[in-house]
N, C-alpha and C. Protein backbone atom coordinates (compact mmCIF):
# COMPACT_ATOMS: atom_id res chain seq x y z
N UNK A 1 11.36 -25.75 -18.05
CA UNK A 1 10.35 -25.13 -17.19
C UNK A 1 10.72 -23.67 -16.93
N UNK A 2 9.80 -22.88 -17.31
CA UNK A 2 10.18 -20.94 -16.82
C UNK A 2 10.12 -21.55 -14.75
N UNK A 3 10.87 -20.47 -14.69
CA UNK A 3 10.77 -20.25 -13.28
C UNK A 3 9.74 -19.80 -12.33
N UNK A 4 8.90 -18.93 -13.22
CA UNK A 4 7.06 -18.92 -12.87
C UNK A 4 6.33 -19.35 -13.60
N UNK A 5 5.38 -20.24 -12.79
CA UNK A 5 4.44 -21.19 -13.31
C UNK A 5 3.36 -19.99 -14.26
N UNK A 6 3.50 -18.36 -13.99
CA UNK A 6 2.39 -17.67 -14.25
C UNK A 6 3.09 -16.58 -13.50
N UNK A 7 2.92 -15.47 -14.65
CA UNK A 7 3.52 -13.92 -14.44
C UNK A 7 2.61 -12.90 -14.71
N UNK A 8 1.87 -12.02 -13.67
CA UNK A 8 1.04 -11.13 -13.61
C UNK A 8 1.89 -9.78 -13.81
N UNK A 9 1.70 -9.34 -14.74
CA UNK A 9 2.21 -7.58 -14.96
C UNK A 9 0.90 -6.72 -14.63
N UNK A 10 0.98 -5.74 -13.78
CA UNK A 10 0.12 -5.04 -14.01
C UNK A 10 0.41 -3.51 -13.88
N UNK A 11 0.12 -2.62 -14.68
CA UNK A 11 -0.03 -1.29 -15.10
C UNK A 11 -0.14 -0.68 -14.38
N UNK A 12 1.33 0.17 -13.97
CA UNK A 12 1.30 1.33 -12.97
C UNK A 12 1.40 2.67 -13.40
N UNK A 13 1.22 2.87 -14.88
CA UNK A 13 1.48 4.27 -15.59
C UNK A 13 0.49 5.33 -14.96
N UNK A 14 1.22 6.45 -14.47
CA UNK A 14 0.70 7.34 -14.49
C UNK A 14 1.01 8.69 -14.80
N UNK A 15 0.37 9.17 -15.72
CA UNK A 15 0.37 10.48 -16.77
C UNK A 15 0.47 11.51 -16.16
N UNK A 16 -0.52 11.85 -15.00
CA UNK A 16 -0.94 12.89 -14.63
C UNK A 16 -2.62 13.28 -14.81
N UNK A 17 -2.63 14.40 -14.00
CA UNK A 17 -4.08 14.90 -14.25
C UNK A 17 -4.26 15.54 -16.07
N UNK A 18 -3.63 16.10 -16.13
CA UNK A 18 -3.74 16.99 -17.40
C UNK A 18 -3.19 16.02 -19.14
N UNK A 19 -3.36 14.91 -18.99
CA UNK A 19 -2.33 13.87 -20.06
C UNK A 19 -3.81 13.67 -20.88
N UNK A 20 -3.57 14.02 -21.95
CA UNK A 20 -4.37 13.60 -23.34
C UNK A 20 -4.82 12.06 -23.33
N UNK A 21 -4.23 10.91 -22.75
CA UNK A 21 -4.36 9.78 -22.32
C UNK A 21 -4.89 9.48 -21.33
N UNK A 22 -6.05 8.78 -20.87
CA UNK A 22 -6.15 7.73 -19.59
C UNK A 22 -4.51 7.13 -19.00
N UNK A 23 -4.68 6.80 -18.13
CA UNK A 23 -3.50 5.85 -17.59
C UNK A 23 -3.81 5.40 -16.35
N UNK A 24 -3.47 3.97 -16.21
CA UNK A 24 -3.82 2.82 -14.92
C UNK A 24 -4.09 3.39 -13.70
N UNK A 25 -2.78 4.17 -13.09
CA UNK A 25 -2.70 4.58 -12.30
C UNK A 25 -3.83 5.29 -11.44
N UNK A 26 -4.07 6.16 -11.99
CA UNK A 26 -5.29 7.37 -12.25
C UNK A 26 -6.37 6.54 -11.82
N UNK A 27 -6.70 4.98 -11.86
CA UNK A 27 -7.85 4.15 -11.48
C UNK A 27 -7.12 3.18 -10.34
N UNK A 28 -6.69 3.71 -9.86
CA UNK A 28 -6.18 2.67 -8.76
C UNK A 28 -5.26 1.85 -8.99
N UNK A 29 -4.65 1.69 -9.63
CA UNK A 29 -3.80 0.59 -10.15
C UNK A 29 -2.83 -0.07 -8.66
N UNK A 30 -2.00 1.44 -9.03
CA UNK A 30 -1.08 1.48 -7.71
C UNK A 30 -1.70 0.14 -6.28
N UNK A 31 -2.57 1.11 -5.75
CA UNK A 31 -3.30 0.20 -4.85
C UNK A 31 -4.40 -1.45 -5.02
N UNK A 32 -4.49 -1.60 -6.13
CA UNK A 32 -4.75 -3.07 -6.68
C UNK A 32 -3.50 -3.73 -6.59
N UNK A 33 -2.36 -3.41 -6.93
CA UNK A 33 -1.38 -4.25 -6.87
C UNK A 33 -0.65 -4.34 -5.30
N UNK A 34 -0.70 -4.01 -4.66
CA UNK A 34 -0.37 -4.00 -3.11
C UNK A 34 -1.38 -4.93 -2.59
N UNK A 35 -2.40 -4.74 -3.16
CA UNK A 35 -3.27 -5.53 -2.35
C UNK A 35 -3.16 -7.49 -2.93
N UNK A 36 -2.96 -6.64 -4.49
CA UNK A 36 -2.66 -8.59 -5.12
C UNK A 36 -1.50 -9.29 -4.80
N UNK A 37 -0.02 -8.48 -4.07
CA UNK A 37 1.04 -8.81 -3.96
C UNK A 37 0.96 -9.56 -2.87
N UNK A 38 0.30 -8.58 -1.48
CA UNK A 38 0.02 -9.58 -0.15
C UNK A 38 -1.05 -10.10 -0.64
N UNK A 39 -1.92 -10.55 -0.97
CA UNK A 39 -2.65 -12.02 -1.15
C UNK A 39 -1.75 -12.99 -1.37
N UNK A 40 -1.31 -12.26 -2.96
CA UNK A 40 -0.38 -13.64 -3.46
C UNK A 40 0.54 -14.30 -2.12
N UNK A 41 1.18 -13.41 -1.41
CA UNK A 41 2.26 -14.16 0.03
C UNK A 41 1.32 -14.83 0.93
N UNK A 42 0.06 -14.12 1.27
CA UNK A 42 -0.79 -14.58 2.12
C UNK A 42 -1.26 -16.37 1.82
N UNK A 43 -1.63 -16.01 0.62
CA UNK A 43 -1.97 -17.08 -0.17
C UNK A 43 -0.78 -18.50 -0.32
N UNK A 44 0.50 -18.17 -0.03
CA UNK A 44 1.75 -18.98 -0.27
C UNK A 44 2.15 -19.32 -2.05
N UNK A 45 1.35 -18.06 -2.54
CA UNK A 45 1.60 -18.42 -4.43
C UNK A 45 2.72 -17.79 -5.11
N UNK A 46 3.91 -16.98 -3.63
CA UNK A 46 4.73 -16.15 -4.51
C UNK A 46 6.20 -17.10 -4.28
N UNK A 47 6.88 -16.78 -5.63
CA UNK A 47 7.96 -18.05 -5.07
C UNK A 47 8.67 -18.41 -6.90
N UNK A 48 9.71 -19.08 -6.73
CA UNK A 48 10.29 -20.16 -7.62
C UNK A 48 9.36 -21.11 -8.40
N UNK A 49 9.03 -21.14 -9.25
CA UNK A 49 7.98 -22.28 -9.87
C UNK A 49 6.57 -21.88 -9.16
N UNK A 50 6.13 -20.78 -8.55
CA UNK A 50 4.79 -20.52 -8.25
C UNK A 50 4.46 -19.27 -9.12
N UNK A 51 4.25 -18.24 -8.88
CA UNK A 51 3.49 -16.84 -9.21
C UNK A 51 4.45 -15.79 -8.98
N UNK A 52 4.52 -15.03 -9.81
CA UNK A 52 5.00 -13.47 -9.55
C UNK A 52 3.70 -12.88 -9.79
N UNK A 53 3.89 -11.78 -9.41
CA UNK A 53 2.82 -10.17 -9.06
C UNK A 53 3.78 -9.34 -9.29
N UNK A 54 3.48 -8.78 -10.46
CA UNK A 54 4.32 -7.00 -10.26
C UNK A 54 4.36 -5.70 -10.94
N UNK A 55 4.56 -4.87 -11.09
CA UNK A 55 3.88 -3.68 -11.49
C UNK A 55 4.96 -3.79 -13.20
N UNK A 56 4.25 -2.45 -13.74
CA UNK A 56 4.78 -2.86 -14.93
C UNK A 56 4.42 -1.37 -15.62
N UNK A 57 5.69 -0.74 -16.00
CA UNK A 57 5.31 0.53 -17.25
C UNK A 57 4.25 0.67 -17.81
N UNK A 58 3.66 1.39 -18.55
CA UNK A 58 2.57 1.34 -19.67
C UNK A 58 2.73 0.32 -20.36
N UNK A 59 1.29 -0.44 -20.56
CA UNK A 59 1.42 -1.76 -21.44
C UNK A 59 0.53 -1.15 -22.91
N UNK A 60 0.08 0.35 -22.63
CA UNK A 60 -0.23 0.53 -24.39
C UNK A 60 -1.37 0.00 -24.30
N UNK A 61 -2.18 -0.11 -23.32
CA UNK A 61 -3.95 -0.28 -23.79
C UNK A 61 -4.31 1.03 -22.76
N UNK A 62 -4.11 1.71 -22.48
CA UNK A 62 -4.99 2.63 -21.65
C UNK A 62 -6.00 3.04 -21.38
N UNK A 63 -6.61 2.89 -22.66
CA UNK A 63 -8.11 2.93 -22.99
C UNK A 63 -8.86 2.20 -22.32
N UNK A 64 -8.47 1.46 -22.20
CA UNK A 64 -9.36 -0.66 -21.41
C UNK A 64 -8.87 -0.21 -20.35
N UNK A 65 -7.96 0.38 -19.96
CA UNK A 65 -7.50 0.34 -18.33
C UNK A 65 -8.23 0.87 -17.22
N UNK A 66 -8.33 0.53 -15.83
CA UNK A 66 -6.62 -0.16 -15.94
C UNK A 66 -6.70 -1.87 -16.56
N UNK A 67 -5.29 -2.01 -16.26
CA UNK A 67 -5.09 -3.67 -17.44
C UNK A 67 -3.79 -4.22 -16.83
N UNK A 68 -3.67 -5.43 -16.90
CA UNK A 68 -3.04 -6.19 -16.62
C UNK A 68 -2.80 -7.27 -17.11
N UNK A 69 -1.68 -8.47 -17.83
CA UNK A 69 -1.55 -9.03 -18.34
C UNK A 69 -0.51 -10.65 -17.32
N UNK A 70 -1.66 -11.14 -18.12
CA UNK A 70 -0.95 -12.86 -17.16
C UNK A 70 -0.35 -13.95 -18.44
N UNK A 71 0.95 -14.09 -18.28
CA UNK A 71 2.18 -14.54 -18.98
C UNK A 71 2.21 -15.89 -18.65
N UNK A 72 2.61 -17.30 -18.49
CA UNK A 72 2.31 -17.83 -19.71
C UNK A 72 1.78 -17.41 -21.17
N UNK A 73 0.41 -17.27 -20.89
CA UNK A 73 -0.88 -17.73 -21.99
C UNK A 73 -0.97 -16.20 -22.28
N UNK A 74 -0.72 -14.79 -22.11
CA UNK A 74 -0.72 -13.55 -22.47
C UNK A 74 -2.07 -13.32 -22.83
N UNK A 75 -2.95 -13.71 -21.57
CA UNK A 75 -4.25 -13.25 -21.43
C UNK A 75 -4.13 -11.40 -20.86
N UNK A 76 -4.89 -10.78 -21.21
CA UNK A 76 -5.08 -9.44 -21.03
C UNK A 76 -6.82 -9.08 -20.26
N UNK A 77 -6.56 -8.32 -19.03
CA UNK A 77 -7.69 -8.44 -18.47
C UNK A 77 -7.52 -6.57 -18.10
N UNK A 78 -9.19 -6.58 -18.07
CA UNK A 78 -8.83 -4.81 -17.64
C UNK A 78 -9.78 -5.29 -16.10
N UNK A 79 -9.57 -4.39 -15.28
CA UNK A 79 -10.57 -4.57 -14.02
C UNK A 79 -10.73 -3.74 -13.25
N UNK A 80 -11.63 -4.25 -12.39
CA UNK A 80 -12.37 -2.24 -11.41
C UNK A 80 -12.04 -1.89 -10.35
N UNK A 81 -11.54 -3.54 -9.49
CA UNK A 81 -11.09 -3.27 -8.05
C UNK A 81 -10.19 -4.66 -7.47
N UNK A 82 -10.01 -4.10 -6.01
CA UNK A 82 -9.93 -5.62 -5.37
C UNK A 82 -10.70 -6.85 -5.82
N UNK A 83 -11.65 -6.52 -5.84
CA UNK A 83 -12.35 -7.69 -5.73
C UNK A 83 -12.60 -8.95 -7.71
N UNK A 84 -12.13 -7.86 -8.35
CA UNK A 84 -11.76 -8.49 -9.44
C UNK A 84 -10.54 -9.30 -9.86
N UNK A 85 -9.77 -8.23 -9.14
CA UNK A 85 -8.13 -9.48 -8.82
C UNK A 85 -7.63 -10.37 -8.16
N UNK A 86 -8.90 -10.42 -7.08
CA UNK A 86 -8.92 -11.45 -6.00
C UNK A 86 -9.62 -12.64 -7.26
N UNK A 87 -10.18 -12.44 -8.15
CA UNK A 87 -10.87 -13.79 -9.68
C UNK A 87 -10.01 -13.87 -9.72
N UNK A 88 -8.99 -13.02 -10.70
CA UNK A 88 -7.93 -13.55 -11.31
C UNK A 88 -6.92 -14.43 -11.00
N UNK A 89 -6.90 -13.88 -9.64
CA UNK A 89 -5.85 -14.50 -8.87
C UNK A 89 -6.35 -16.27 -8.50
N UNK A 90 -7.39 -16.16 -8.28
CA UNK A 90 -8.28 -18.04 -7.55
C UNK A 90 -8.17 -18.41 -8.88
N UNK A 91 -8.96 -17.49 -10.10
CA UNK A 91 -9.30 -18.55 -11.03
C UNK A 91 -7.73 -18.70 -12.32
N UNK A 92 -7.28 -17.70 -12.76
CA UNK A 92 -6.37 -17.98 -13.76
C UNK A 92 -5.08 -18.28 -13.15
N UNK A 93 -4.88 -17.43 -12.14
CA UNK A 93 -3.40 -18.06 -11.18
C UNK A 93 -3.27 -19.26 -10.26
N UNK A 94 -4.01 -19.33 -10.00
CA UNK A 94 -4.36 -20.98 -9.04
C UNK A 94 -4.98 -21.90 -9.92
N UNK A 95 -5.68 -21.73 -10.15
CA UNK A 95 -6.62 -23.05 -11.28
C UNK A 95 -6.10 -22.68 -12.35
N UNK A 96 -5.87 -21.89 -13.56
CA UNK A 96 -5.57 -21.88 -14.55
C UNK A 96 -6.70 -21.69 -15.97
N UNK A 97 -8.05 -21.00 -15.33
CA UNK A 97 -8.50 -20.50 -15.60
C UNK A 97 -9.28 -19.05 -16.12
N UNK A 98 -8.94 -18.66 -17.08
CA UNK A 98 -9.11 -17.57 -17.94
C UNK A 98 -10.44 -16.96 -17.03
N UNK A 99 -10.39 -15.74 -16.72
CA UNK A 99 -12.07 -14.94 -15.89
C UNK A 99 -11.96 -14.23 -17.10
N UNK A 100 -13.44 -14.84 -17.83
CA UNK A 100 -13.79 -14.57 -19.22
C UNK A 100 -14.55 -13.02 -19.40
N UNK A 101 -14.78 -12.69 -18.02
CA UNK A 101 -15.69 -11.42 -18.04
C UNK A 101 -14.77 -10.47 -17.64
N UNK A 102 -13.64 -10.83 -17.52
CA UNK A 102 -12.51 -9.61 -17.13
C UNK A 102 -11.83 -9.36 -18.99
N UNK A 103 -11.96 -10.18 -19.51
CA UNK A 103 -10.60 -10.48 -20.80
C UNK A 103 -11.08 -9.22 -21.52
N UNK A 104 -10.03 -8.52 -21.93
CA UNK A 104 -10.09 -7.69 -23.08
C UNK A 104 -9.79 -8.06 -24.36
């Protein structure tokens, strides 16, 4: 058994204003993941054999970003706000269901 049932990376790169590249950051990233970290505690999903949440270097899609990737199953999702990671979180981290309109 891995020690998380399900590992959320999500994309905290940020380039700068002037970078030939998009990068996460630049779309909120930063602040999507603060907000998915306390859910996840709020929620009681962070833990030993439950869920990690956590930020993560450039994952190399920038383009789609921002993006984030959920480990087991190395589903890749790009998304717009809170309220998209609050899906991810009910449907692929709790149920174990893929949010098919997030997947890149």
């Amino acid at each position: 058994m891995s020690y998380y049932q399900r590992h959320l990376f999500m994309c905290t790169n940020d380039r700068g204003e002037d970078a030939e590249r998009p990068s996460c950051n630049m779309c909120g990233s930063e602040r999507v993941l603060k907000h998915a970290k306390q859910r996840a505690k709020e929620m009681g999903l962070a833990g030993e054999g439950k869920v990690r949440i956590q930020r993560s270097g450039c994952l190399d899609r920038c383009e789609e970003g921002p993006v984030c990737v959920v480990y087991p199953e190395g589903v890749w999702y790009t998304y717009v706000d809170e309220f998209d990671i609050d899906e991810i979180i009910d449907s692929h981290l709790v149920n174990g269901k893929p949010v098919e309109r997030l997947k890149i």
